[in-house]
Each structure stands twice: as C-alpha cells, then as structure tokens.
C-alpha atoms as a PDB file:
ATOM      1  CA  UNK A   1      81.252 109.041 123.669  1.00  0.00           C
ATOM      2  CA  UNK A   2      83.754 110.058 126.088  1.00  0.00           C
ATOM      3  CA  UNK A   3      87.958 110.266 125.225  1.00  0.00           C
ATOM      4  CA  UNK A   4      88.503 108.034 127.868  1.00  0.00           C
ATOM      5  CA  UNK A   5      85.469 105.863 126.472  1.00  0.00           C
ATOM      6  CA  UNK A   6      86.450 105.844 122.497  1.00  0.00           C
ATOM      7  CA  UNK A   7      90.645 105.018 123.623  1.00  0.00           C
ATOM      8  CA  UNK A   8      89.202 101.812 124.530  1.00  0.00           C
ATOM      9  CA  UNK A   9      86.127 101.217 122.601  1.00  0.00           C
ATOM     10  CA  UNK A  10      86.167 103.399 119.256  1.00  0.00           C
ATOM     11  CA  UNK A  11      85.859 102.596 115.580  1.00  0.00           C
ATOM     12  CA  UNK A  12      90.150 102.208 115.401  1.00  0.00           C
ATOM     13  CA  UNK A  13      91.357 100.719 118.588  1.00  0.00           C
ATOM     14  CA  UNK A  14      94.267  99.107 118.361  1.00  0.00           C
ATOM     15  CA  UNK A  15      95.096 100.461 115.155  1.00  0.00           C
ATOM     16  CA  UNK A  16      97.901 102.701 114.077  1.00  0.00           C
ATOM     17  CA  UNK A  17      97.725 105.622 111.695  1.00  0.00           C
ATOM     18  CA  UNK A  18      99.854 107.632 109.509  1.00  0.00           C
ATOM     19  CA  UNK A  19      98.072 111.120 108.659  1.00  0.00           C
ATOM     20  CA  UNK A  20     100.303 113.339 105.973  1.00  0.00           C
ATOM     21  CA  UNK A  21      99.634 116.560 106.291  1.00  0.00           C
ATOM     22  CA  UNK A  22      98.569 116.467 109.579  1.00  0.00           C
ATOM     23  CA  UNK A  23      99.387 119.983 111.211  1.00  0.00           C
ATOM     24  CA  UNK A  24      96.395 121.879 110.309  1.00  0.00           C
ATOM     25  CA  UNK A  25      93.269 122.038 108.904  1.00  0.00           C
ATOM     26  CA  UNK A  26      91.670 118.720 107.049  1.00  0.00           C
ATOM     27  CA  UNK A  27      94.774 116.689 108.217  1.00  0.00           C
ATOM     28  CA  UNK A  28      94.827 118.021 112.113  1.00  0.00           C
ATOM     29  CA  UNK A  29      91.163 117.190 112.177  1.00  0.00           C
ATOM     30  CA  UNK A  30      91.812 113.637 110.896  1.00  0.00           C
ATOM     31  CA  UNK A  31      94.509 113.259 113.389  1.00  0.00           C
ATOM     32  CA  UNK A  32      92.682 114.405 116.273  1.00  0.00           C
ATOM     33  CA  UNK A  33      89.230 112.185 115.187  1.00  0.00           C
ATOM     34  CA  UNK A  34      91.884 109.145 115.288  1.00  0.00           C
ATOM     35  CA  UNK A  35      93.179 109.753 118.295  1.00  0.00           C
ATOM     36  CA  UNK A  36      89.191 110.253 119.780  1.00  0.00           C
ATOM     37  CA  UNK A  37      88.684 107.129 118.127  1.00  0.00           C
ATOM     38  CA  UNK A  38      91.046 104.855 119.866  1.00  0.00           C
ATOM     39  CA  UNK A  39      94.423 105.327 117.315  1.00  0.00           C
ATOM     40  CA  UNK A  40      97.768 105.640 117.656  1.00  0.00           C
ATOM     41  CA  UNK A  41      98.683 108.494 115.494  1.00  0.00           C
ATOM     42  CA  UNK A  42     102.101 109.448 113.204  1.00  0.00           C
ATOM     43  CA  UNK A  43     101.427 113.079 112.221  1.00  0.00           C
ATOM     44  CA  UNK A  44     103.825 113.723 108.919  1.00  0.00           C
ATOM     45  CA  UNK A  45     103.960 117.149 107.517  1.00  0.00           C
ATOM     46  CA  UNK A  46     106.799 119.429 105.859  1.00  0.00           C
ATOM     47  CA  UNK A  47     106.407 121.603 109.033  1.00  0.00           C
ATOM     48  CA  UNK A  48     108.163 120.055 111.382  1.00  0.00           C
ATOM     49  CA  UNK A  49     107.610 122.490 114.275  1.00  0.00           C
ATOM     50  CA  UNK A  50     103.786 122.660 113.661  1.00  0.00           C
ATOM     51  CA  UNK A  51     103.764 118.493 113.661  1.00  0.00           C
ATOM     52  CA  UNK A  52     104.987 118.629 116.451  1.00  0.00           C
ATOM     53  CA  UNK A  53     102.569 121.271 118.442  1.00  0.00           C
ATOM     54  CA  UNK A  54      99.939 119.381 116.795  1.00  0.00           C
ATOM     55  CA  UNK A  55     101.040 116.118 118.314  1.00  0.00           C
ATOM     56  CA  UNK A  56     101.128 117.957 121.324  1.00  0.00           C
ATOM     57  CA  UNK A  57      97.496 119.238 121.073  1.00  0.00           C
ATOM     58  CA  UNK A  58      96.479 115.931 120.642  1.00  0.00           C
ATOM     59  CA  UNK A  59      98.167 114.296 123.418  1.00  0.00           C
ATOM     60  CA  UNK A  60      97.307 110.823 123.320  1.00  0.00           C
ATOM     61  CA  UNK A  61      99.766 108.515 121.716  1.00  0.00           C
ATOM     62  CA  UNK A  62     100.143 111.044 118.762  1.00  0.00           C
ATOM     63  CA  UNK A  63     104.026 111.731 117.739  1.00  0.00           C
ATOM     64  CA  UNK A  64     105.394 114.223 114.786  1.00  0.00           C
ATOM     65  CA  UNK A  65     107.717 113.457 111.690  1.00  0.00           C
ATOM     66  CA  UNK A  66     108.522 116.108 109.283  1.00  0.00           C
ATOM     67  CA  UNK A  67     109.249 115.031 106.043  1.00  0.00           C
ATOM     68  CA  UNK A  68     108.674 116.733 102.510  1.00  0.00           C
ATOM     69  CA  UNK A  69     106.348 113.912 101.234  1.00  0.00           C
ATOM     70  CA  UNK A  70     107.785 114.352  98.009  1.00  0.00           C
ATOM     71  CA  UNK A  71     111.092 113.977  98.964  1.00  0.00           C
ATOM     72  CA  UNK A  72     111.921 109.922  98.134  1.00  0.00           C
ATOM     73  CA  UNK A  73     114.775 109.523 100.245  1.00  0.00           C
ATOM     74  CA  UNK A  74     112.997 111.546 103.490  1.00  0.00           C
ATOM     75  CA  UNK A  75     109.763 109.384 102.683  1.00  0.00           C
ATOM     76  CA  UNK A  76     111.518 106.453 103.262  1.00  0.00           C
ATOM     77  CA  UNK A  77     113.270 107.682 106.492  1.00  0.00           C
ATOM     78  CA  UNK A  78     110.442 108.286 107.830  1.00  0.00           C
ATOM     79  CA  UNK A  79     108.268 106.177 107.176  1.00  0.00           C
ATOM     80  CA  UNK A  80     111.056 103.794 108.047  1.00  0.00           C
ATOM     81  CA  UNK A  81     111.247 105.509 111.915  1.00  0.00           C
ATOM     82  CA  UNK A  82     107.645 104.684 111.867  1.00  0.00           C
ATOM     83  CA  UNK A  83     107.576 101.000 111.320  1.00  0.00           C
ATOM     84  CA  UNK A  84     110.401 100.737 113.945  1.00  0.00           C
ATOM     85  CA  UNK A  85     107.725 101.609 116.060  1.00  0.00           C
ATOM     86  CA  UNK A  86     105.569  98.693 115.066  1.00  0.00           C
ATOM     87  CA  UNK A  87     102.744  97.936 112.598  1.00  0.00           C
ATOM     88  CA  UNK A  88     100.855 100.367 110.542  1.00  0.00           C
ATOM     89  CA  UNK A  89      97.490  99.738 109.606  1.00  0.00           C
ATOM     90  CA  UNK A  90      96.114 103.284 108.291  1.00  0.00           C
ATOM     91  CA  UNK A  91      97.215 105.784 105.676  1.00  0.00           C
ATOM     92  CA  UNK A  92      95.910 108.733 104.915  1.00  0.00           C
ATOM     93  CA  UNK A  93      97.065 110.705 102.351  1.00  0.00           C
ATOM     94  CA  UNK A  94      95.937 114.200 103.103  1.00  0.00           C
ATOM     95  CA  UNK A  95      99.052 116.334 102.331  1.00  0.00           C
ATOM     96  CA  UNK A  96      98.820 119.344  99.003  1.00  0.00           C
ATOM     97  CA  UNK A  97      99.019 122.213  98.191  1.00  0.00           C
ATOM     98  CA  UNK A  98      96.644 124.384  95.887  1.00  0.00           C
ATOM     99  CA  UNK A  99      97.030 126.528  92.987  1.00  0.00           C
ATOM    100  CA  UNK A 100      94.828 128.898  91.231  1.00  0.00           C
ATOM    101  CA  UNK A 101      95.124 129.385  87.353  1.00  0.00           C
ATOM    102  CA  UNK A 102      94.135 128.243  84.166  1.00  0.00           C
ATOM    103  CA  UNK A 103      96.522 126.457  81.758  1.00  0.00           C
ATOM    104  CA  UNK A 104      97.745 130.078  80.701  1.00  0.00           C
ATOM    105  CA  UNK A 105      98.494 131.157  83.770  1.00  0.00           C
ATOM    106  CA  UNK A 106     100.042 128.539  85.000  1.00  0.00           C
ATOM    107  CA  UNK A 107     103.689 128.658  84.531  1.00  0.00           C
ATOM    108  CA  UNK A 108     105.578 125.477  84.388  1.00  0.00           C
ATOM    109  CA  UNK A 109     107.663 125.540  88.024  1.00  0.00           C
ATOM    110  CA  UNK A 110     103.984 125.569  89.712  1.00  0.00           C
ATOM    111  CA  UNK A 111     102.692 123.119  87.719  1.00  0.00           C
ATOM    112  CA  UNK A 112     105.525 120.825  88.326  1.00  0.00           C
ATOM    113  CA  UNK A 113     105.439 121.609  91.786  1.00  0.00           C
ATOM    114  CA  UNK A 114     102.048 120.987  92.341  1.00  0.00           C
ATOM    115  CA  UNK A 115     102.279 117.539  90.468  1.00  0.00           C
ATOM    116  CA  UNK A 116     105.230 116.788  92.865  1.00  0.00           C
ATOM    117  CA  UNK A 117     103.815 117.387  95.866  1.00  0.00           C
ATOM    118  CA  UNK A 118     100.002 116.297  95.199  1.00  0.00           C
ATOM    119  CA  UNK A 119     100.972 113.706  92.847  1.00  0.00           C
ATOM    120  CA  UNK A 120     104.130 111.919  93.673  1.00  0.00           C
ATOM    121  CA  UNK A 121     103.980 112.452  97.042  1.00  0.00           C
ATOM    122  CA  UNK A 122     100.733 110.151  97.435  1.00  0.00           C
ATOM    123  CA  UNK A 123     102.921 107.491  95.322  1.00  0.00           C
ATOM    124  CA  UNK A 124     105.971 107.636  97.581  1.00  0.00           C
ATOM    125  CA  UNK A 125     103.892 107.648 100.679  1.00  0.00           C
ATOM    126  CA  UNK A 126     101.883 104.959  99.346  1.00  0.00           C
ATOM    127  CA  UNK A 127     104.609 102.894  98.234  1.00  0.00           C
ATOM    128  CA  UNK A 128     106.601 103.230 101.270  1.00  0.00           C
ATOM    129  CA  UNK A 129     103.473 101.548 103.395  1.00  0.00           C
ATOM    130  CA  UNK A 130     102.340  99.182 100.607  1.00  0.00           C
ATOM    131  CA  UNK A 131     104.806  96.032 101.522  1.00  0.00           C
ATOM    132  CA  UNK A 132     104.602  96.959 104.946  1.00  0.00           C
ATOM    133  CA  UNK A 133     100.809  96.436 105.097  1.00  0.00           C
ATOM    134  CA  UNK A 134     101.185  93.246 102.885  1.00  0.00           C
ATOM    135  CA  UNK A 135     103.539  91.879 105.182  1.00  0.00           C
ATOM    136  CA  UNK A 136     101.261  92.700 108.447  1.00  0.00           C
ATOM    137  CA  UNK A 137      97.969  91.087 106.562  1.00  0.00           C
ATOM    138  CA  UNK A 138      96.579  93.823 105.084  1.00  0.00           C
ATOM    139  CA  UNK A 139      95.635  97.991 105.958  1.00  0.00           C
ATOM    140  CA  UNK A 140      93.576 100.592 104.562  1.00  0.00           C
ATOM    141  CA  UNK A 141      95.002 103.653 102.228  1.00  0.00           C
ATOM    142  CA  UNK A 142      92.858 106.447 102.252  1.00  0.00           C
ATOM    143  CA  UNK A 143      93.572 109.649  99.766  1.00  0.00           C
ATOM    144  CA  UNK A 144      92.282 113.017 100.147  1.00  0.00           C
ATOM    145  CA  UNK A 145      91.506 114.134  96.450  1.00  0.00           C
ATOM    146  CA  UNK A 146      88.685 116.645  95.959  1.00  0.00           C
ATOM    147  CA  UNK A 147      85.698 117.291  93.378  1.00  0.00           C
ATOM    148  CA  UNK A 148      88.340 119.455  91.566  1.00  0.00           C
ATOM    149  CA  UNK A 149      89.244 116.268  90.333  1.00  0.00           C
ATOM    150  CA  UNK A 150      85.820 115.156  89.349  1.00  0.00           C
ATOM    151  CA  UNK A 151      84.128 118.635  87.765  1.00  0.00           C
ATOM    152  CA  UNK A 152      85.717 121.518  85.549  1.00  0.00           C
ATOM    153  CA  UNK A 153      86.449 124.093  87.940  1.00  0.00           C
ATOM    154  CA  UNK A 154      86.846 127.940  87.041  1.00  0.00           C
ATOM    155  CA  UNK A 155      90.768 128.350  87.029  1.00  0.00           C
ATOM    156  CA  UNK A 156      91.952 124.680  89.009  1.00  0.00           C
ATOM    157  CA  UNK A 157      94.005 123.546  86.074  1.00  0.00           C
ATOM    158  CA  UNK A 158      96.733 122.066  87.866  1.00  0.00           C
ATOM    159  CA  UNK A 159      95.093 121.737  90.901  1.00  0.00           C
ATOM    160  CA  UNK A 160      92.454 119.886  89.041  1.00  0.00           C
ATOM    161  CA  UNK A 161      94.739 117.717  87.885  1.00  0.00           C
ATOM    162  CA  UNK A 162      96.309 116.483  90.755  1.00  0.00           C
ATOM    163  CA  UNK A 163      93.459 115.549  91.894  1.00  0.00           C
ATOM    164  CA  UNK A 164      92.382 113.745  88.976  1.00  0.00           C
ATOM    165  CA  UNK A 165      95.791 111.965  89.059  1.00  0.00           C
ATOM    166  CA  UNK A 166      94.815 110.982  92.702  1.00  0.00           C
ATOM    167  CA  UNK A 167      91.397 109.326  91.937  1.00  0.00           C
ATOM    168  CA  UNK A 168      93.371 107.374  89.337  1.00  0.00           C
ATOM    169  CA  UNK A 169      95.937 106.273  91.553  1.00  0.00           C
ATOM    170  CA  UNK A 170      93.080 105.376  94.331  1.00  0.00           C
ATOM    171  CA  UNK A 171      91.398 103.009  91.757  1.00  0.00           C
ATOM    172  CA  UNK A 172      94.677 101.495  90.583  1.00  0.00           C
ATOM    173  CA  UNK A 173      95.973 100.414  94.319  1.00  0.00           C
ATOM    174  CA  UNK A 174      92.788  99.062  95.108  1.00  0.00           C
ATOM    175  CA  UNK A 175      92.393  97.003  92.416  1.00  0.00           C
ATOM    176  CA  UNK A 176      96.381  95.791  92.469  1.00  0.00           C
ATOM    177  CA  UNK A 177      96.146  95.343  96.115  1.00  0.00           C
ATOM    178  CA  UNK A 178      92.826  93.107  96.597  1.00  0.00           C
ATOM    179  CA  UNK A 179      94.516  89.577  97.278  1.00  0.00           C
ATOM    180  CA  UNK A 180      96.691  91.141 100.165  1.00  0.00           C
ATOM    181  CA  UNK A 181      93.820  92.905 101.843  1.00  0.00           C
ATOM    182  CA  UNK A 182      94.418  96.272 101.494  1.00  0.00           C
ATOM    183  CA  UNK A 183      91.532  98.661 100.670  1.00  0.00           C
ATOM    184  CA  UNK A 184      92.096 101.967  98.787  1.00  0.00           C
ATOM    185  CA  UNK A 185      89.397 104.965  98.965  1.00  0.00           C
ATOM    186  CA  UNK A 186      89.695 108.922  98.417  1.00  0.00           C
ATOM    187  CA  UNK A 187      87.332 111.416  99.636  1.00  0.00           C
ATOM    188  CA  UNK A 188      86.699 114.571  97.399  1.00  0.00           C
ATOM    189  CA  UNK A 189      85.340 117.702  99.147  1.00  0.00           C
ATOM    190  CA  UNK A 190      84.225 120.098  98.186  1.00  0.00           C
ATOM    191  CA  UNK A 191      85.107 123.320  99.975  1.00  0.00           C
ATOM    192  CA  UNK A 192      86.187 123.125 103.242  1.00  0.00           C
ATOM    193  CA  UNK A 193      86.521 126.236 105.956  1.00  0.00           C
ATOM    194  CA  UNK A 194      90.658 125.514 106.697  1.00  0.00           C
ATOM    195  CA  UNK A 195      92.851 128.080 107.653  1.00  0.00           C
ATOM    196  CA  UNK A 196      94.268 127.958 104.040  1.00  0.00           C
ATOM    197  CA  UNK A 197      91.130 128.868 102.978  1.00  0.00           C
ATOM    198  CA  UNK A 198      91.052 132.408 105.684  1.00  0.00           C
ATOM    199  CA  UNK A 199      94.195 133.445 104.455  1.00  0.00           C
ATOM    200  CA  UNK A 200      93.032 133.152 100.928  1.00  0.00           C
ATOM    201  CA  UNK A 201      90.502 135.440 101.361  1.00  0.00           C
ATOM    202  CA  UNK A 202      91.968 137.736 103.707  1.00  0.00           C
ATOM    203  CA  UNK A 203      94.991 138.428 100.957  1.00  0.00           C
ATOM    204  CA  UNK A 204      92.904 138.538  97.753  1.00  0.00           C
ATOM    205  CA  UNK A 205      89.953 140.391  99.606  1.00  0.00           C
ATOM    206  CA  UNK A 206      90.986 142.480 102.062  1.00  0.00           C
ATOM    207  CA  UNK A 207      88.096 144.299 103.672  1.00  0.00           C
ATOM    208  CA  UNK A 208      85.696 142.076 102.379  1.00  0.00           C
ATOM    209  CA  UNK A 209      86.029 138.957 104.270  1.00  0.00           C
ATOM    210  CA  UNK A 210      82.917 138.193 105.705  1.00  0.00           C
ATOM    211  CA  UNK A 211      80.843 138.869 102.130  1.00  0.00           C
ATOM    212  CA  UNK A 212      83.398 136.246 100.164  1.00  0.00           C
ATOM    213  CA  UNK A 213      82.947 134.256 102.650  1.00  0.00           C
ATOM    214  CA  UNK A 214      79.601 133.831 102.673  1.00  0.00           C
ATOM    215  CA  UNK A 215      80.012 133.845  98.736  1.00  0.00           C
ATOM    216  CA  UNK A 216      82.384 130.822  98.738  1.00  0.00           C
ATOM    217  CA  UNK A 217      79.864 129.172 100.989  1.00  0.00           C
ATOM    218  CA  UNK A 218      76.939 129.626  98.617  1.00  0.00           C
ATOM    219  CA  UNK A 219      78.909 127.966  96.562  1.00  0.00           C
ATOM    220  CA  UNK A 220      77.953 124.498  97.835  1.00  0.00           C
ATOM    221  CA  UNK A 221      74.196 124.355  97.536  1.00  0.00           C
ATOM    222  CA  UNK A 222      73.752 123.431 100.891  1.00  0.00           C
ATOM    223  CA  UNK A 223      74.846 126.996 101.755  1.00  0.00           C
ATOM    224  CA  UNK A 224      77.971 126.926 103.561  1.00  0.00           C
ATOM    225  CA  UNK A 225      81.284 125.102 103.433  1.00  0.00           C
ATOM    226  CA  UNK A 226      82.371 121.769 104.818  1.00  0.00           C
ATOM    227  CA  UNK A 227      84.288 121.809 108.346  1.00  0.00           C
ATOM    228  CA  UNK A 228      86.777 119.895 108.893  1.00  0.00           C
ATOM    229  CA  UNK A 229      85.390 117.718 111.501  1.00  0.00           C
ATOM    230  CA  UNK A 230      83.199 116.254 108.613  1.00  0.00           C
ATOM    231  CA  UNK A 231      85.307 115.173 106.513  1.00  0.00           C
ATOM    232  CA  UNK A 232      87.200 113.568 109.422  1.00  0.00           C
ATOM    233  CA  UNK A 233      84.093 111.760 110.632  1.00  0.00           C
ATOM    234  CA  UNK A 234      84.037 110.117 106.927  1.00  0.00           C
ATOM    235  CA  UNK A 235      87.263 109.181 107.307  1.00  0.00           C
ATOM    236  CA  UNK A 236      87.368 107.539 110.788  1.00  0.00           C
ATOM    237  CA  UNK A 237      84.207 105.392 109.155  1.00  0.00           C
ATOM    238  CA  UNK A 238      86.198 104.786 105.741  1.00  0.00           C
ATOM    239  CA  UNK A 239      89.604 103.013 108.057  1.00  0.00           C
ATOM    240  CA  UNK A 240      86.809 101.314 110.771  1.00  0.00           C
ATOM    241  CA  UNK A 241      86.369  97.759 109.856  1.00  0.00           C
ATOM    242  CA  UNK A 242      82.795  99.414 109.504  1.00  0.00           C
ATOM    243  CA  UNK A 243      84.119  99.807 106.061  1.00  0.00           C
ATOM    244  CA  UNK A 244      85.583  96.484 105.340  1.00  0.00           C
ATOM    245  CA  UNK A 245      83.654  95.633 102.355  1.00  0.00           C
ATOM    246  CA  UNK A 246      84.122  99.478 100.378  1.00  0.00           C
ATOM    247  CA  UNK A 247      87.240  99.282  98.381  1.00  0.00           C
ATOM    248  CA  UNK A 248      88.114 101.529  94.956  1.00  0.00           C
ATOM    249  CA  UNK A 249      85.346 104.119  96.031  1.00  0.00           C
ATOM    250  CA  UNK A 250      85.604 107.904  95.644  1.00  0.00           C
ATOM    251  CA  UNK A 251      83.130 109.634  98.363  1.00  0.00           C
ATOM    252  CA  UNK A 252      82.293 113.368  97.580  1.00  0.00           C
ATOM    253  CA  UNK A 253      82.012 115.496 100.389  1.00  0.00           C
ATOM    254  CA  UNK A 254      80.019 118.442  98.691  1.00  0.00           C
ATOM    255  CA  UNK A 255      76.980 119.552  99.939  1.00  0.00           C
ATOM    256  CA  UNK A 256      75.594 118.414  96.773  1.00  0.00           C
ATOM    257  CA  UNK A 257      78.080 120.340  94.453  1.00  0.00           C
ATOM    258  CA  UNK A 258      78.271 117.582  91.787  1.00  0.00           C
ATOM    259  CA  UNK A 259      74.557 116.462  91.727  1.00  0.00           C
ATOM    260  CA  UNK A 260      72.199 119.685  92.641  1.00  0.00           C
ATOM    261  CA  UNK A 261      73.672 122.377  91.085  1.00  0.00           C
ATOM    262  CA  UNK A 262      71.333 124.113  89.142  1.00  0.00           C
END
C-alpha cells in the first residue's frame, strides 16, 4: 500500500491519535505507522525539540507537544491544546523509562522515579482522555507494558514493576470503561532493537558491541530482537476497528520468550 493510498484508505482514517513518547524508538515507529495508516497524529514526549523533528519526519498531519507525562498540571495543558484541535479517538501510552537493579540496588529516588513516570504518567494521560472519549462515543487506550511485567527478570525490579502496575491498570480501564465504548489493551515486548537499547550496550560494553548484541538477541528464542516496526504493526491492528471486539487483552510481543524457553 502506497502513503498516498493508506491517507485515504488505511486501518485509522479519519481517526486521531495521541502517541506519548513518540520521538524515538517504539513510540516514533507507532507514530509514523499511524500516520501510513491514514491518522492524524499528536506526538507527546518530554523532549520537546525531538517531538518536534519527529513530527517533522513524519510530515503528514503529525504535530509535537512536550510535556513531562508525569507532570499533572502539563498533562492537562496539553492534552487540553489537543482537544482544541478536535476529537481524539486513540491513545497510546508508550512513554518510560528503564532501570536496571534488583531491590538492593535500587535506591529509593529511582524507584520513585520510575513509578512516576511509568506508572502515574499512564494514569494522568489516561485520565486526561478518558471523559473526552466518553463524551465523543467511545476510543481505544492502548499501553505499552512489556513481559518484564509478566516474568521474573534478572535485575528489573522496578522496572518490572511498572510494568506490572501497567497490565493492572490496562485490565481495570477496560473493564470500568465497557458501557462508554472504550477498549483498553497493552502490548508487552519483549526486547526491542531502540536506540535506548545501542546506547546501553555501547556504555556498559564498550568494544564489544556486536557480540552483546547478538547475545541480547539470543535472548528471545526466535534469535534476534523485536524492531520497532513490529510492534507498531500490532498496534495499528489493536486501534483499527479490526480490533473492535478485543478489549482487557495483554499481547506479548516476544519471539516466544514466555512460552518456549527452554
């Protein structure tokens, strides 16, 4: 399918999106796949300048907010700037940040921060679009969460549970929010090849890129990481009225992490 063909014809025209976290990586990709897809896209990320060069990559109808998502008083501003624009049918709650450490290790101003950022910031964001979307007849919240939040993970305390706290949440809207027609999923990946993920390796491994990478990629027993593009694919599906009857649903992305490990 063309970009001129899927503006007029793909799985979300017509519809408008909000994508947190949309600057780079997982988010950027979602954002972009909207766009393909027919969407009018509101990228919303704490980096303001890269928002906006994102926006500009995409072209398209895509415009940039930034906002710390965790912020309550900026989440409402901007969401607010949003629905001045007109209705919002999509959310996707994509924005975190990671952490590695086990309960030990983790010291309590990173495990506060990564509850306020992973955690709350999903319940702001979602609770800034929740009325809106009852008001307009309904919408589709979609949260990134990850199989850190489904498995025990070597040294993902906090991280893990975030993500845990995420799935919970996912469950809880979509179960609160079935009479106004508003569906609620998450996707958990497993890993996926970002550019957080390059710099990881390139500070903790320097020299020895190319052999952790191919270790972190073993990982998944498919034998490589995720790429963005896929999990944006499952997305774009997840807010298509394709999806209209899968609601409270949590849809790995692992390569067969949770079930064929062995």
């Amino acid at each position: 399918m063309t970009e001129e063909t899927s503006r007029g014809s793909g799985a979300l025209s017509g519809k408008t999106a909000i994508i947190t976290g949309g600057a780079s990586g997982i988010g950027l990709a979602i954002a972009t796949a909207f766009d393909r897809q027919g969407a009018g896209v509101s990228i919303v990320d704490q980096n303001e300048a890269g928002a906006r060069a994102a926006a500009e990559a995409i072209g398209g109808s895509a415009i940039a907010f930034g906002c710390d998502v965790s912020d309550a008083e900026r989440v409402r501003e901007t969401f607010g700037a949003i629905f001045a624009r007109g209705r919002v049918n999509i959310l996707v709650n994509n924005a975190g940040v990671a952490h590695v450490g086990t309960v030990e290790s983790t010291n309590e101003e990173d495990f506060d921060r990564i509850l306020r950022i992973n955690v709350r910031g999903v319940y702001l964001c979602t609770r800034a679009v929740v009325e809106h979307m009852k008001e307009r007849g309904g919408g589709v919240i979609l949260n990134m969460a990850s199989i850190a939040g489904m498995a025990g993970l070597p040294d993902r305390f906090a991280y893990s549970t975030s993500k845990g706290a995420v799935l919970a949440m996912t469950f809880s809207v979509a179960r609160d929010y079935l009479g106004a027609k508003i569906r609620c999923n998450a996707i958990s990946p497993a890993r996926v090849h970002t550019p957080f993920v390059d710099g990881f390796v390139a500070k903790n491994y320097p020299g020895r890129e190319a052999e952790m990478m191919e270790t972190l990629g073993r990982a998944q027993p498919v034998g490589r990481m995720a790429e963005p593009e896929e999990v944006a694919s499952l997305a774009v599906w997840l807010c298509s009225e394709e999806a209209s009857f899968v609601t409270g649903v949590n849809y790995p992305l692992d390569g067969g992490y949770m079930n064929l490990r062995g």
